[in-house]
C-alpha atoms as a PDB file:
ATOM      1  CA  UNK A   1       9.427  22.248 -48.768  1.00  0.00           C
ATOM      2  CA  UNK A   2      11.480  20.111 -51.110  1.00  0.00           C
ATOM      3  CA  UNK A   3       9.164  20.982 -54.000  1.00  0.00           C
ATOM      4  CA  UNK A   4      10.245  24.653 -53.471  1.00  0.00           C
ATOM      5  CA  UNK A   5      13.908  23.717 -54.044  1.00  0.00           C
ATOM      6  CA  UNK A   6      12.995  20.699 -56.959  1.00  0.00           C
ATOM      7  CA  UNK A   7      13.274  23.334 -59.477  1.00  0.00           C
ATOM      8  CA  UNK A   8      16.817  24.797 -58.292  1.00  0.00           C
ATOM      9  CA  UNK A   9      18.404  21.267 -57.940  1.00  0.00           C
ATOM     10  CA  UNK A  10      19.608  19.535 -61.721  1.00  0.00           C
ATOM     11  CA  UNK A  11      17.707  16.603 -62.492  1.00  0.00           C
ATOM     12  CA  UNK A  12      18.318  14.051 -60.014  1.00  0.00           C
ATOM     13  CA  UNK A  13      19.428  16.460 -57.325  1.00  0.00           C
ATOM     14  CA  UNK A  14      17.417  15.094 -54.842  1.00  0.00           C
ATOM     15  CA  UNK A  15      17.886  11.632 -54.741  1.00  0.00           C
ATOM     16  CA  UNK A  16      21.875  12.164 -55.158  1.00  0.00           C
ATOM     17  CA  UNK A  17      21.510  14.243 -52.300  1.00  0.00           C
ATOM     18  CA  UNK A  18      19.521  11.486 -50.359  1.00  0.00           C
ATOM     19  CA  UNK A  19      22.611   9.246 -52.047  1.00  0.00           C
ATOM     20  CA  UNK A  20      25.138  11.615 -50.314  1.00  0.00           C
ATOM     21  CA  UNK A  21      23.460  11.456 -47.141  1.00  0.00           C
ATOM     22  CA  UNK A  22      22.963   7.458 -47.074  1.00  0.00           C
ATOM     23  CA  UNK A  23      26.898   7.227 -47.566  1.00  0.00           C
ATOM     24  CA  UNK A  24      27.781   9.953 -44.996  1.00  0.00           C
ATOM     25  CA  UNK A  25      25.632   7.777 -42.176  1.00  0.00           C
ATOM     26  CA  UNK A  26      27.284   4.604 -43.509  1.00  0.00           C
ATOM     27  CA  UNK A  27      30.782   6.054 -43.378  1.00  0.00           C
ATOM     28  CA  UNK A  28      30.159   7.001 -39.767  1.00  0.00           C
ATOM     29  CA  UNK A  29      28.807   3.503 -39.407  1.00  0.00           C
ATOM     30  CA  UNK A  30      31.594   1.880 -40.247  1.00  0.00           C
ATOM     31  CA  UNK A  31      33.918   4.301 -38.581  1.00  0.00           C
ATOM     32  CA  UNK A  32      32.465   3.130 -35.213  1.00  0.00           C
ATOM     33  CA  UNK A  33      32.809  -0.396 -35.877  1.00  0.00           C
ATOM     34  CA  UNK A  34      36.154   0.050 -36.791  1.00  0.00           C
ATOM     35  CA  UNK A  35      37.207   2.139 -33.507  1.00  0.00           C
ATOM     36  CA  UNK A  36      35.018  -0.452 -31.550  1.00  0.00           C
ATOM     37  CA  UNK A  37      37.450  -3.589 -33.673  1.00  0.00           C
ATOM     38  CA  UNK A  38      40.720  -1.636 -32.228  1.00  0.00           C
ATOM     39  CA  UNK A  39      40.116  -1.453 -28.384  1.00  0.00           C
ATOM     40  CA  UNK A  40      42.274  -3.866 -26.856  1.00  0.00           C
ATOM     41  CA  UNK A  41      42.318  -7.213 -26.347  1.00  0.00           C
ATOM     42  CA  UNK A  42      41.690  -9.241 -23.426  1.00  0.00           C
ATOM     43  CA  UNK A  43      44.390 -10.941 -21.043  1.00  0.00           C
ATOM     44  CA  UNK A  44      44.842 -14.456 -21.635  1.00  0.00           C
ATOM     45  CA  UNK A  45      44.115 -16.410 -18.562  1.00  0.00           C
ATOM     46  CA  UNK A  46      46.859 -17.597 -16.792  1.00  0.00           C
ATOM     47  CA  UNK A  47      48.221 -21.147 -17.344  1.00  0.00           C
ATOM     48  CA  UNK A  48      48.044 -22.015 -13.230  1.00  0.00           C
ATOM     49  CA  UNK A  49      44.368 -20.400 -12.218  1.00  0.00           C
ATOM     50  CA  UNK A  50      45.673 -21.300  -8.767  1.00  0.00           C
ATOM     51  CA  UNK A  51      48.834 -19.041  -8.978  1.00  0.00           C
ATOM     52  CA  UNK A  52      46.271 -16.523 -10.530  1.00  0.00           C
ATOM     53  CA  UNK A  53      44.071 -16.273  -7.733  1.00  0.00           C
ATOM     54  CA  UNK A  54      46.993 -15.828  -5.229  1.00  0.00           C
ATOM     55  CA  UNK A  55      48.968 -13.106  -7.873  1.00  0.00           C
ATOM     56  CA  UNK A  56      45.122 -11.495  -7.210  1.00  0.00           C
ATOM     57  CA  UNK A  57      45.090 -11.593  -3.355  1.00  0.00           C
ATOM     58  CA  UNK A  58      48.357 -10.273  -3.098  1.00  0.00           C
ATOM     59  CA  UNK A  59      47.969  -7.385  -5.698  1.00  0.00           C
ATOM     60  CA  UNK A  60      44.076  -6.466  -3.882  1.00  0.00           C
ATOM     61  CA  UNK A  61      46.501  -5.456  -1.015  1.00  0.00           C
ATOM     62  CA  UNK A  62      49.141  -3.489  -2.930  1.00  0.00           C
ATOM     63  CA  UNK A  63      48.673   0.055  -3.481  1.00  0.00           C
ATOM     64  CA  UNK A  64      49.257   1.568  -7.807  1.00  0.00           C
ATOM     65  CA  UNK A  65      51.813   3.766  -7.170  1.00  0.00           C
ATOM     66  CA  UNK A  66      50.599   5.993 -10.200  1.00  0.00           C
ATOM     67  CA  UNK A  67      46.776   5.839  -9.387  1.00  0.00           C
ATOM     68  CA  UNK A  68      47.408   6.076  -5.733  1.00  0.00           C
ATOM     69  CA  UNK A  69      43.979   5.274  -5.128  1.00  0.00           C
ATOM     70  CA  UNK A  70      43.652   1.771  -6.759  1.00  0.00           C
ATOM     71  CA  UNK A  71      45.363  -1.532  -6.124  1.00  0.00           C
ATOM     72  CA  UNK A  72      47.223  -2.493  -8.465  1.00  0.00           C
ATOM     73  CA  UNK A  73      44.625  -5.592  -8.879  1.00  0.00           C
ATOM     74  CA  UNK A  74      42.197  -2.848 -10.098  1.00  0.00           C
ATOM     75  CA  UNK A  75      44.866  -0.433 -12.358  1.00  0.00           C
ATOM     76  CA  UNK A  76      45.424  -0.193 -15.824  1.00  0.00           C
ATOM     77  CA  UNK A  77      48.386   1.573 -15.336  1.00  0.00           C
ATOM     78  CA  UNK A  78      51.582   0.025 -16.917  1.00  0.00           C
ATOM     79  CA  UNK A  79      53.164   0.019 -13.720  1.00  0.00           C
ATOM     80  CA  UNK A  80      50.467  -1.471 -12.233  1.00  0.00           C
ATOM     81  CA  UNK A  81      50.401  -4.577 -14.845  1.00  0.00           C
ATOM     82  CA  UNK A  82      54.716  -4.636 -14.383  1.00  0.00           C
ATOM     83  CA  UNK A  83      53.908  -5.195 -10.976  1.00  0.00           C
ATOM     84  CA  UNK A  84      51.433  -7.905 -11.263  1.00  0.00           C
ATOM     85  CA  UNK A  85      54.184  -9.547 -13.137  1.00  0.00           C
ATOM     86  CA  UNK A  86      56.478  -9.314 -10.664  1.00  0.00           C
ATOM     87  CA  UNK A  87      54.291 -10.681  -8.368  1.00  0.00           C
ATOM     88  CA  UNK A  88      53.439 -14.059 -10.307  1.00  0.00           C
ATOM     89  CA  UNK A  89      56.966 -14.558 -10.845  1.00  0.00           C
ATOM     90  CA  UNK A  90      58.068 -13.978  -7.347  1.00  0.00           C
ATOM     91  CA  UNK A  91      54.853 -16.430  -6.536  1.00  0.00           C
ATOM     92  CA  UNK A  92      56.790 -18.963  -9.053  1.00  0.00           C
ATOM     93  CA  UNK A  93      60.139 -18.848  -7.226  1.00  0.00           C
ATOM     94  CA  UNK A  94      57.717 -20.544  -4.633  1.00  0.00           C
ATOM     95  CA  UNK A  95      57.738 -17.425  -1.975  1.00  0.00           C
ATOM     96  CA  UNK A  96      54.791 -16.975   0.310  1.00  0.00           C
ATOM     97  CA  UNK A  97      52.881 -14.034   0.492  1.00  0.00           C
ATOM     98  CA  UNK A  98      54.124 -12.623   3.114  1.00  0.00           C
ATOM     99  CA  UNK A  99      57.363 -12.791   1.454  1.00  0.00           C
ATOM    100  CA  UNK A 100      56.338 -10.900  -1.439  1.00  0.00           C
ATOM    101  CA  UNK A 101      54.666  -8.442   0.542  1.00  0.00           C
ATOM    102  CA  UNK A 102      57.748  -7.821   2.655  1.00  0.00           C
ATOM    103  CA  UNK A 103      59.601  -7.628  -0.675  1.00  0.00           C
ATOM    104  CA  UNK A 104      57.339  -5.304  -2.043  1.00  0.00           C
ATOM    105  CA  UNK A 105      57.803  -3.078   1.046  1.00  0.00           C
ATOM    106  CA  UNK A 106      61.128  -3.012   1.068  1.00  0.00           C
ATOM    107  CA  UNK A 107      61.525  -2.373  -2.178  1.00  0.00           C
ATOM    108  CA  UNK A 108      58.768   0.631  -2.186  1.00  0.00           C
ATOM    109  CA  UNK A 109      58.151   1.257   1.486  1.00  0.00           C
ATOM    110  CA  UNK A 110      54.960   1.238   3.528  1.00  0.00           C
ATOM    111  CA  UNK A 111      53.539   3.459   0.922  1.00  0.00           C
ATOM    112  CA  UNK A 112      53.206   0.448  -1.279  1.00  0.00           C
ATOM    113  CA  UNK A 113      50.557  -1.233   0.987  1.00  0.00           C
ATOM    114  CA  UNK A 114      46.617  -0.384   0.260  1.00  0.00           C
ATOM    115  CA  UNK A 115      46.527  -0.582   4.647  1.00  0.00           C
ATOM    116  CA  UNK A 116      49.489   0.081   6.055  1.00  0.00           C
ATOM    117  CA  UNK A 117      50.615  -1.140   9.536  1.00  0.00           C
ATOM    118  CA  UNK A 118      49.718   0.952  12.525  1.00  0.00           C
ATOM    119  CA  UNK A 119      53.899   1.833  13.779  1.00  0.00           C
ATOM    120  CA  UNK A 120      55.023   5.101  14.489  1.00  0.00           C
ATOM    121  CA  UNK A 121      55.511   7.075  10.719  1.00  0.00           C
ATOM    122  CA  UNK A 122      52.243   5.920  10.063  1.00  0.00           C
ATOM    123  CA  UNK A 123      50.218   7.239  13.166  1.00  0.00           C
ATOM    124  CA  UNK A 124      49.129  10.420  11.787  1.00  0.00           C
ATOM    125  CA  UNK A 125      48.257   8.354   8.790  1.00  0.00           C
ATOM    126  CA  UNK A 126      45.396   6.168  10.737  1.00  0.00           C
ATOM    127  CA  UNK A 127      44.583   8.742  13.779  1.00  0.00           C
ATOM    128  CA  UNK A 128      44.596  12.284  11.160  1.00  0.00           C
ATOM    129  CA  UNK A 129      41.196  12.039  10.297  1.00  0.00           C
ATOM    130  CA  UNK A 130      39.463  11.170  14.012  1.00  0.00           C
ATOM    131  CA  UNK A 131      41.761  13.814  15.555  1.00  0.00           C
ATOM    132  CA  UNK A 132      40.188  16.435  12.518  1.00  0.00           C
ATOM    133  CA  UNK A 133      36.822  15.170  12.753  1.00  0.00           C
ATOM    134  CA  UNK A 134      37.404  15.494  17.119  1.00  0.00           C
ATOM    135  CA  UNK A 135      38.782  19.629  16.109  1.00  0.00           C
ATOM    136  CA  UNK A 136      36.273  20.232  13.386  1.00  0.00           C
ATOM    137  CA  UNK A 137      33.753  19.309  16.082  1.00  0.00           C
ATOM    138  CA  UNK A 138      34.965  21.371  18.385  1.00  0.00           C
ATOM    139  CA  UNK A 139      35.256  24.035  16.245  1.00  0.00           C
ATOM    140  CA  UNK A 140      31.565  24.061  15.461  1.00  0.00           C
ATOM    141  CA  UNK A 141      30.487  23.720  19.183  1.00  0.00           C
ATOM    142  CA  UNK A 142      32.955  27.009  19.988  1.00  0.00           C
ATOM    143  CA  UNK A 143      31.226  28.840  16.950  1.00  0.00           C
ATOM    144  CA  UNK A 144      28.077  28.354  18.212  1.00  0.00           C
ATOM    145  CA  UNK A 145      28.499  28.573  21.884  1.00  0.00           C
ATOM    146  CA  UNK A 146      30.115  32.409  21.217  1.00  0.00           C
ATOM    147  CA  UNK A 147      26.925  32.852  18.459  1.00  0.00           C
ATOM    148  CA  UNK A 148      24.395  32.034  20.880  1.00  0.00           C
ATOM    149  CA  UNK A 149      25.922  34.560  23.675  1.00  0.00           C
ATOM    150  CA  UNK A 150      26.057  37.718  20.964  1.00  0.00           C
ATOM    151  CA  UNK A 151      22.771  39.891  21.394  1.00  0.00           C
ATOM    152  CA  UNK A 152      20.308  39.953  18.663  1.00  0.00           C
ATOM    153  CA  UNK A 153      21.219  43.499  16.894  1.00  0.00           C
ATOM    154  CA  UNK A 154      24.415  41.895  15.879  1.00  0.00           C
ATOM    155  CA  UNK A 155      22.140  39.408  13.422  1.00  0.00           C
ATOM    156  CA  UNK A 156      20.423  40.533  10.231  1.00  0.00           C
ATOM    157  CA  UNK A 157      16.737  40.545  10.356  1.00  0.00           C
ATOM    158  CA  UNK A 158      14.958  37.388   8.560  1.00  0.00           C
ATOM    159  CA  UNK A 159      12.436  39.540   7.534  1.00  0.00           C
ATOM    160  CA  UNK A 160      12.713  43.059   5.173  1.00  0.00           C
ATOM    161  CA  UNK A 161      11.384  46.049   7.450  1.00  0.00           C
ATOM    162  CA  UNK A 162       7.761  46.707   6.346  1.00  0.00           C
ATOM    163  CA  UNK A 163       7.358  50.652   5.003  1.00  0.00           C
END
């Protein structure tokens, strides 16, 4: 096939077009190394591994407030990464962690926790889904109580009428 379009190309067309094509894969090459070279570097490791491991413990219990569904141990999120600060300097200051938690909740309310307590504004929060999964239950028991009471005609037939 590139015989048939030899005699259309000017001498040399075919090798500058292999050329061409050898630099257009090596561009791309080097374009992905190059995105790969600006991803972001890692943390540095703390200077007190003990105060890291505690800054950790505390944050696996605190709730992202932008992610809402990650700790902010686990979050990218700038807040998330503020907070962490926070945390290791309150843990500096020499404050337990029950101190910083309390802090943290009064500062953000119970929202802030990844399990908040079991009080009063939180009930619906830890009995909401056993008292849906106790009506969706019920539901489905009523449905098919009534169902089972309704005389056949009211049903389609499983099978197409023979003619």
């Amino acid at each position: 096939m590139l015989r048939r379009f030899a005699g259309r190309c000017p001498p040399g067309g075919l090798t500058s077009l292999g050329a061409a094509l050898r630099e257009v894969v090596l561009l791309l090459c080097v374009s992905l190394c190059m995105s790969a070279a600006s991803a972001a570097e890692a943390v540095p490791a703390a200077a007190d591994p003990v105060l890291e491991a505690r800054m950790l413990k505390i944050a696996a219990e605190l709730r992202c407030l932008v992610c809402q569904n990650q700790t902010i141990a686990d979050s990218h999120a700038d807040l998330a990464i503020d907070l962490r600060q926070q945390v290791r300097e309150l843990l500096q200051k020499g404050m337990t962690d029950q101190q910083i938690t309390a802090y943290m909740t009064d500062r953000y309310g119970d929202f802030v926790l990844y399990r908040p307590p079991f009080k009063a504004t939180t009930v619906l929060l830890w009995a909401g889904p056993g008292v849906m999964l106790v009506g969706g239950l019920l539901v489905l028991v009523l449905v098919l109580r009534k169902r089972s009471r309704m005389p056949e005609d009211r049903f389609d037939a499983d099978e197409p009428p023979v003619s």
